[in-house]
PDB file of N, CA and C in Angstrom:
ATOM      1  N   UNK A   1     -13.873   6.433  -5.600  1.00  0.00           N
ATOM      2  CA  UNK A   1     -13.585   6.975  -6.916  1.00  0.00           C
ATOM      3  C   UNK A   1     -14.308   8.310  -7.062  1.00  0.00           C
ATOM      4  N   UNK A   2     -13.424   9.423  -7.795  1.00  0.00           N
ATOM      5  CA  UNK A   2     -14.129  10.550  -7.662  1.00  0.00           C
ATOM      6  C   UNK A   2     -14.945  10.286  -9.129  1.00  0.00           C
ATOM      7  N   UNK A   3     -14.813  10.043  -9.986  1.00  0.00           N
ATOM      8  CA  UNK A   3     -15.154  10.519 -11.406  1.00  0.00           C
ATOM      9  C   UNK A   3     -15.298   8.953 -11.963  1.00  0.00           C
ATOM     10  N   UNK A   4     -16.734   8.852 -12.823  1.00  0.00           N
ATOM     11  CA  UNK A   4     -16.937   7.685 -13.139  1.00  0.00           C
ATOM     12  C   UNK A   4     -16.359   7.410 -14.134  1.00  0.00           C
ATOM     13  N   UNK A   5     -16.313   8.291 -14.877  1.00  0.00           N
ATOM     14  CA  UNK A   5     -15.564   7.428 -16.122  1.00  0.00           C
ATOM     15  C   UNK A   5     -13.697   8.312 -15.950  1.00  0.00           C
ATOM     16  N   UNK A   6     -13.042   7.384 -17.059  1.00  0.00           N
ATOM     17  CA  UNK A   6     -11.685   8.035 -16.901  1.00  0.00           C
ATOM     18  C   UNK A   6     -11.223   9.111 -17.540  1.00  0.00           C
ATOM     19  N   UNK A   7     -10.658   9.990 -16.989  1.00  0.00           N
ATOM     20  CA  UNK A   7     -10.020  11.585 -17.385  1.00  0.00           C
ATOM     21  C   UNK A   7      -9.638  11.060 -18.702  1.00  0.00           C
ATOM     22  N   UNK A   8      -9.766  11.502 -20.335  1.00  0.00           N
ATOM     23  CA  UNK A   8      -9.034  11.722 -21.005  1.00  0.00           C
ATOM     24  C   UNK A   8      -8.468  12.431 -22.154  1.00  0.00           C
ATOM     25  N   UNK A   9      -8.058  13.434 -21.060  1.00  0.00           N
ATOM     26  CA  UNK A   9      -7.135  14.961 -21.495  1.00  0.00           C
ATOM     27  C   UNK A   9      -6.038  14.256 -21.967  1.00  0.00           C
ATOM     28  N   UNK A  10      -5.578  14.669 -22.934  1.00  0.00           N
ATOM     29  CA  UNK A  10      -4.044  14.850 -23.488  1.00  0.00           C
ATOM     30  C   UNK A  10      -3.441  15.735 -23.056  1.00  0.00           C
ATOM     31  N   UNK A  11      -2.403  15.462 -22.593  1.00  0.00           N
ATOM     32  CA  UNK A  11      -1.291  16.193 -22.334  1.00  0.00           C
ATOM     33  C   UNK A  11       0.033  16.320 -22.875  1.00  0.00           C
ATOM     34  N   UNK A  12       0.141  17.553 -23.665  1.00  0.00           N
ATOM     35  CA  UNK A  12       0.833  17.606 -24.578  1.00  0.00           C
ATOM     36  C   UNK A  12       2.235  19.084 -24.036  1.00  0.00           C
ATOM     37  N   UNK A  13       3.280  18.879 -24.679  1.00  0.00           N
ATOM     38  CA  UNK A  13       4.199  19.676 -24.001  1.00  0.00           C
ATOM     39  C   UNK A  13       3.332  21.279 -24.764  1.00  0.00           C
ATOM     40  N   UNK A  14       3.806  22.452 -23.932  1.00  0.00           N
ATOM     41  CA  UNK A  14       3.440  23.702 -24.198  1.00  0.00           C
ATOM     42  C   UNK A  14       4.060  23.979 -24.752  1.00  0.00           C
ATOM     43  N   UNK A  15       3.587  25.098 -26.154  1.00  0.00           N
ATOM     44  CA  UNK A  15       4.805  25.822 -27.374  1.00  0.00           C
ATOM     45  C   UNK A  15       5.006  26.773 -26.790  1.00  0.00           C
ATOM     46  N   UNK A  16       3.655  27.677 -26.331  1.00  0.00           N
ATOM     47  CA  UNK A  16       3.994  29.125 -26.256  1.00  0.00           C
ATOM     48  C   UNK A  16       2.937  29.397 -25.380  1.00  0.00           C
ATOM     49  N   UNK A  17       3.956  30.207 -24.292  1.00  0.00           N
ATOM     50  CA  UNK A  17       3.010  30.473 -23.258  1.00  0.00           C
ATOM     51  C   UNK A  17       2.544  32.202 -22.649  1.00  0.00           C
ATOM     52  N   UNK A  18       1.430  32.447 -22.793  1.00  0.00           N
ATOM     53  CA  UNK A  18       1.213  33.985 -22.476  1.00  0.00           C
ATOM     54  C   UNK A  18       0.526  34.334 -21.183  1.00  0.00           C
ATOM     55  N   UNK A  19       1.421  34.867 -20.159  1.00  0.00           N
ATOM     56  CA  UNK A  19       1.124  34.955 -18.853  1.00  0.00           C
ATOM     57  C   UNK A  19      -0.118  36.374 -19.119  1.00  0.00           C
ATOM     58  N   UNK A  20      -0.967  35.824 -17.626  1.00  0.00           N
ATOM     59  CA  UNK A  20      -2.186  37.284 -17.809  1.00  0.00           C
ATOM     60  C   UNK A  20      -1.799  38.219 -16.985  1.00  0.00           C
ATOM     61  N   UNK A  21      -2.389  39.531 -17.586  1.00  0.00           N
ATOM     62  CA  UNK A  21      -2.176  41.209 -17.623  1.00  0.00           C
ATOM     63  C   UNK A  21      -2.445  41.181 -15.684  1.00  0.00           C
ATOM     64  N   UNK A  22      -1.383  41.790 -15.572  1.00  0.00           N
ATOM     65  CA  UNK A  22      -1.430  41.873 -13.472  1.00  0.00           C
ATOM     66  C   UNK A  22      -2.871  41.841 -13.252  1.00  0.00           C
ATOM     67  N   UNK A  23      -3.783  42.766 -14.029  1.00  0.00           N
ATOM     68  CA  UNK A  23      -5.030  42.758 -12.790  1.00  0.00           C
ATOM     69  C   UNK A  23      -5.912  41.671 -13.056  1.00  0.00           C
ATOM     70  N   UNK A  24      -5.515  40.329 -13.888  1.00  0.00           N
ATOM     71  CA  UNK A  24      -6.280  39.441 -14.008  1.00  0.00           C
ATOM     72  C   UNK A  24      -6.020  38.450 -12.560  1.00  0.00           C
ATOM     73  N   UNK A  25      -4.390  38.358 -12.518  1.00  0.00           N
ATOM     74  CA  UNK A  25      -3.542  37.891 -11.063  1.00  0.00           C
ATOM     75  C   UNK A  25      -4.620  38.336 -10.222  1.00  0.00           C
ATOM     76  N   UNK A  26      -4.744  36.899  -9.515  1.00  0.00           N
ATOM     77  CA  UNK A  26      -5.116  37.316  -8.357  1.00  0.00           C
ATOM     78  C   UNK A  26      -6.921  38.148  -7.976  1.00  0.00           C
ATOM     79  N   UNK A  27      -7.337  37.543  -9.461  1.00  0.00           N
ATOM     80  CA  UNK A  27      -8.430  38.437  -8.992  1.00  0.00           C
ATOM     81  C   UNK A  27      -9.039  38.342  -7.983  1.00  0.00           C
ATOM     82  N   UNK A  28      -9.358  36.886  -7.674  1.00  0.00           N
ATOM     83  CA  UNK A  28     -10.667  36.669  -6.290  1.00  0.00           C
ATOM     84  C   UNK A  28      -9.844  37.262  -5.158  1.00  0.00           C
ATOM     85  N   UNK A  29      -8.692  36.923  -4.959  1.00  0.00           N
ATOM     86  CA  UNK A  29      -8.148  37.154  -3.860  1.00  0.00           C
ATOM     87  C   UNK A  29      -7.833  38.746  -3.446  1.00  0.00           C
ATOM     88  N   UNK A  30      -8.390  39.642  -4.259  1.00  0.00           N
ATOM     89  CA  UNK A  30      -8.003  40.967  -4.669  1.00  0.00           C
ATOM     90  C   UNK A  30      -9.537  41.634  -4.563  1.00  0.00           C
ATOM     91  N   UNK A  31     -10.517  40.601  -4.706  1.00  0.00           N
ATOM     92  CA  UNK A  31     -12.116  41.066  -5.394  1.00  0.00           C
ATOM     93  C   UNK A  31     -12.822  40.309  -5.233  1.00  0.00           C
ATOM     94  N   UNK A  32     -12.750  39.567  -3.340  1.00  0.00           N
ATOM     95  CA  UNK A  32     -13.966  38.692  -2.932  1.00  0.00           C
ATOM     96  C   UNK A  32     -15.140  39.175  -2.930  1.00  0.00           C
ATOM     97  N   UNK A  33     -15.811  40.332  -2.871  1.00  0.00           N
ATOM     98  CA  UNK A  33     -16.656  40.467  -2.638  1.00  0.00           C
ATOM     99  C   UNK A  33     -17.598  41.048  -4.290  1.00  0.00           C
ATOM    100  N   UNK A  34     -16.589  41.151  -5.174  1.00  0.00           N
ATOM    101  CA  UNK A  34     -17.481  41.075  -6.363  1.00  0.00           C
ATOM    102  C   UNK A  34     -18.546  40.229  -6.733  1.00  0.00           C
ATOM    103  N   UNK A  35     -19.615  40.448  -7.170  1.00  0.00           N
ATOM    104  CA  UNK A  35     -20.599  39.451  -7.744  1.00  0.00           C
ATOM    105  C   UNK A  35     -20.124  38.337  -8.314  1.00  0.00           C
ATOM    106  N   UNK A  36     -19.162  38.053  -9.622  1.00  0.00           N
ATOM    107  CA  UNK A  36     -18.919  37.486  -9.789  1.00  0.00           C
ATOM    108  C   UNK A  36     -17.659  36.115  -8.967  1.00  0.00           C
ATOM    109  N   UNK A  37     -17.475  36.932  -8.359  1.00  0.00           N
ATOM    110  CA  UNK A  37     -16.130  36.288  -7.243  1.00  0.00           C
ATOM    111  C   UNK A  37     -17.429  35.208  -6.271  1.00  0.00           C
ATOM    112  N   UNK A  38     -18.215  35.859  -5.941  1.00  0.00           N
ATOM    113  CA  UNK A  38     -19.196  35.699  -5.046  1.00  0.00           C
ATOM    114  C   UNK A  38     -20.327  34.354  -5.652  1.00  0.00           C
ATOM    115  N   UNK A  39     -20.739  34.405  -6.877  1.00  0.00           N
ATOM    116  CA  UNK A  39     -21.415  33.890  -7.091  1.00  0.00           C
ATOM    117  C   UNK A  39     -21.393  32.864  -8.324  1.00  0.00           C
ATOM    118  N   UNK A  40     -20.105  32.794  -8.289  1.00  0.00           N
ATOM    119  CA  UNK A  40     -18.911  31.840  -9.689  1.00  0.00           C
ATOM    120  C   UNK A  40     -18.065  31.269  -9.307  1.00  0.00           C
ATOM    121  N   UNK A  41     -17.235  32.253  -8.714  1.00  0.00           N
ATOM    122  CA  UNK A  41     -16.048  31.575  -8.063  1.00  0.00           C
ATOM    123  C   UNK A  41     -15.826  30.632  -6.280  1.00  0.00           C
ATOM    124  N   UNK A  42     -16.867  31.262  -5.869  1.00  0.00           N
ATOM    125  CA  UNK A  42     -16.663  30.846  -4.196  1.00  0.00           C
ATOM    126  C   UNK A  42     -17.574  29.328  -4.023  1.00  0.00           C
ATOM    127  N   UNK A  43     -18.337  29.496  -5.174  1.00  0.00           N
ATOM    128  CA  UNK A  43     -18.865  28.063  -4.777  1.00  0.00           C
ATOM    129  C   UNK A  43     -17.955  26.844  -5.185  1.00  0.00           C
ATOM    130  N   UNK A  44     -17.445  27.112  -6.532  1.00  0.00           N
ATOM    131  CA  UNK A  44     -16.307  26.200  -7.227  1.00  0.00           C
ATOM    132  C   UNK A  44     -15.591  26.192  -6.020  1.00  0.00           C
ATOM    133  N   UNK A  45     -14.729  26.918  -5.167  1.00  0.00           N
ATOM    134  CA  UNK A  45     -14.146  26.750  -4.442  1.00  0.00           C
ATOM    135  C   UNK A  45     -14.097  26.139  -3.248  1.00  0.00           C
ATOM    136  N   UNK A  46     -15.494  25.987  -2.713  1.00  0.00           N
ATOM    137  CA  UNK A  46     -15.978  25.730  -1.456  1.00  0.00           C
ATOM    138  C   UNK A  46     -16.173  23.942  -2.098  1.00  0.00           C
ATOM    139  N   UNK A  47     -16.715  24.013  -3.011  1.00  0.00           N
ATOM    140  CA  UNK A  47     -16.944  22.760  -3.580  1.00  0.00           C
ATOM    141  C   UNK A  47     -15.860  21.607  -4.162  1.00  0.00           C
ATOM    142  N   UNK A  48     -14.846  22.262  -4.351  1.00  0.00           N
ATOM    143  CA  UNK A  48     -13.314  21.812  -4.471  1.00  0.00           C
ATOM    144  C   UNK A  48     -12.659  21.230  -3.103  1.00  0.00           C
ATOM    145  N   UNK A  49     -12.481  22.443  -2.541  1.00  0.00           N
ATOM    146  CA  UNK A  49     -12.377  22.292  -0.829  1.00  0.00           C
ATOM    147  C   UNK A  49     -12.814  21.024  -0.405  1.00  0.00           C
ATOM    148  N   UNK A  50     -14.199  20.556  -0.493  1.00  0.00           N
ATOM    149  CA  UNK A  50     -14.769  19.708   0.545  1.00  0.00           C
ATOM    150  C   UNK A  50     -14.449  18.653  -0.357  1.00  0.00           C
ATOM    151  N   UNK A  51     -14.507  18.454  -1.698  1.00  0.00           N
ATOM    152  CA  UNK A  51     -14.311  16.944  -2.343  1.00  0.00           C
ATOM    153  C   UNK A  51     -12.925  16.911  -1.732  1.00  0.00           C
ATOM    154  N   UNK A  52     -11.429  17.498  -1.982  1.00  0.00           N
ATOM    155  CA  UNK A  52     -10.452  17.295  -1.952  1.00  0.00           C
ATOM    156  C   UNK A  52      -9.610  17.427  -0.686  1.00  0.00           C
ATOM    157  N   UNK A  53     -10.572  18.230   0.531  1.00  0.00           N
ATOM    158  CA  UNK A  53      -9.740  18.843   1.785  1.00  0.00           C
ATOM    159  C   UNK A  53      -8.825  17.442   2.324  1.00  0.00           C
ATOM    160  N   UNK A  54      -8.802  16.292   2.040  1.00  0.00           N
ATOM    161  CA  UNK A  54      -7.601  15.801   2.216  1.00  0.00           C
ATOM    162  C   UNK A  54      -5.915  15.247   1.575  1.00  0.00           C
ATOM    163  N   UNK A  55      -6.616  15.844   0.630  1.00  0.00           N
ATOM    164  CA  UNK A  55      -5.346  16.706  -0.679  1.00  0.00           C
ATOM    165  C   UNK A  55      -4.633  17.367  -0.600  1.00  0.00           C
ATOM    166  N   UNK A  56      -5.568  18.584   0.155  1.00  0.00           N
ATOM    167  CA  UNK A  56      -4.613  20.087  -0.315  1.00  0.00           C
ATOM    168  C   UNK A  56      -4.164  20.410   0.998  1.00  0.00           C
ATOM    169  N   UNK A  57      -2.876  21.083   1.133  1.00  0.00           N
ATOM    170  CA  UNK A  57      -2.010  21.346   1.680  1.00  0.00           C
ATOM    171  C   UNK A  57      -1.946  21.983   3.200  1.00  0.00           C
ATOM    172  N   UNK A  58      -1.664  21.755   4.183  1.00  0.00           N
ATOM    173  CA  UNK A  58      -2.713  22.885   5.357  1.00  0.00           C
ATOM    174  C   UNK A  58      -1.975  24.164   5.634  1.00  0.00           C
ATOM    175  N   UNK A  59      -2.444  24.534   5.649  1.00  0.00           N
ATOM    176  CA  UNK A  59      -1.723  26.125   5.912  1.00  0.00           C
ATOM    177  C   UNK A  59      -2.276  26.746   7.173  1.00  0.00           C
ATOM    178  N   UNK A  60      -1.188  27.846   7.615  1.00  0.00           N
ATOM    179  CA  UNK A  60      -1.544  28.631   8.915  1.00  0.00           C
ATOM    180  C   UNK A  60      -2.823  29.683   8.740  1.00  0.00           C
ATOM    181  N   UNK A  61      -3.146  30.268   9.406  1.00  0.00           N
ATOM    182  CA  UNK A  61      -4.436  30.967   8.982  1.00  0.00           C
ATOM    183  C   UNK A  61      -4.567  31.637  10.308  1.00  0.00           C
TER     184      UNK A  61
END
């Protein structure tokens, strides 16, 4: 079990949806080496990765 107690988000249909301004797209992947990319984002990621790496999808590389 990942999570001790149980998820409970509502999930509710979306009214209105506002996509973000291009240079938000894509930031890490655009701006690894920013501080914040670096020291916010890469650990969430690395840390995602290893709970889930038999989840997510494999790709060529």
């Amino acid at each position: 079990m990942i999570f001790d107690n149980p998820i409970v988000t509502e999930i509710i249909p979306l009214e209105v949806f506002y996509p973000a301004e291009d240079y938000h797209r894509d930031y890490y992947a655009r701006n690894p080496d920013q501080a914040y990319c670096q020291l916010v984002i890469r650990p969430k990621l690395e840390k995602f990765t290893q709970k889930f790496r038999d989840k997510l999808k494999k790709t060529a590389r």
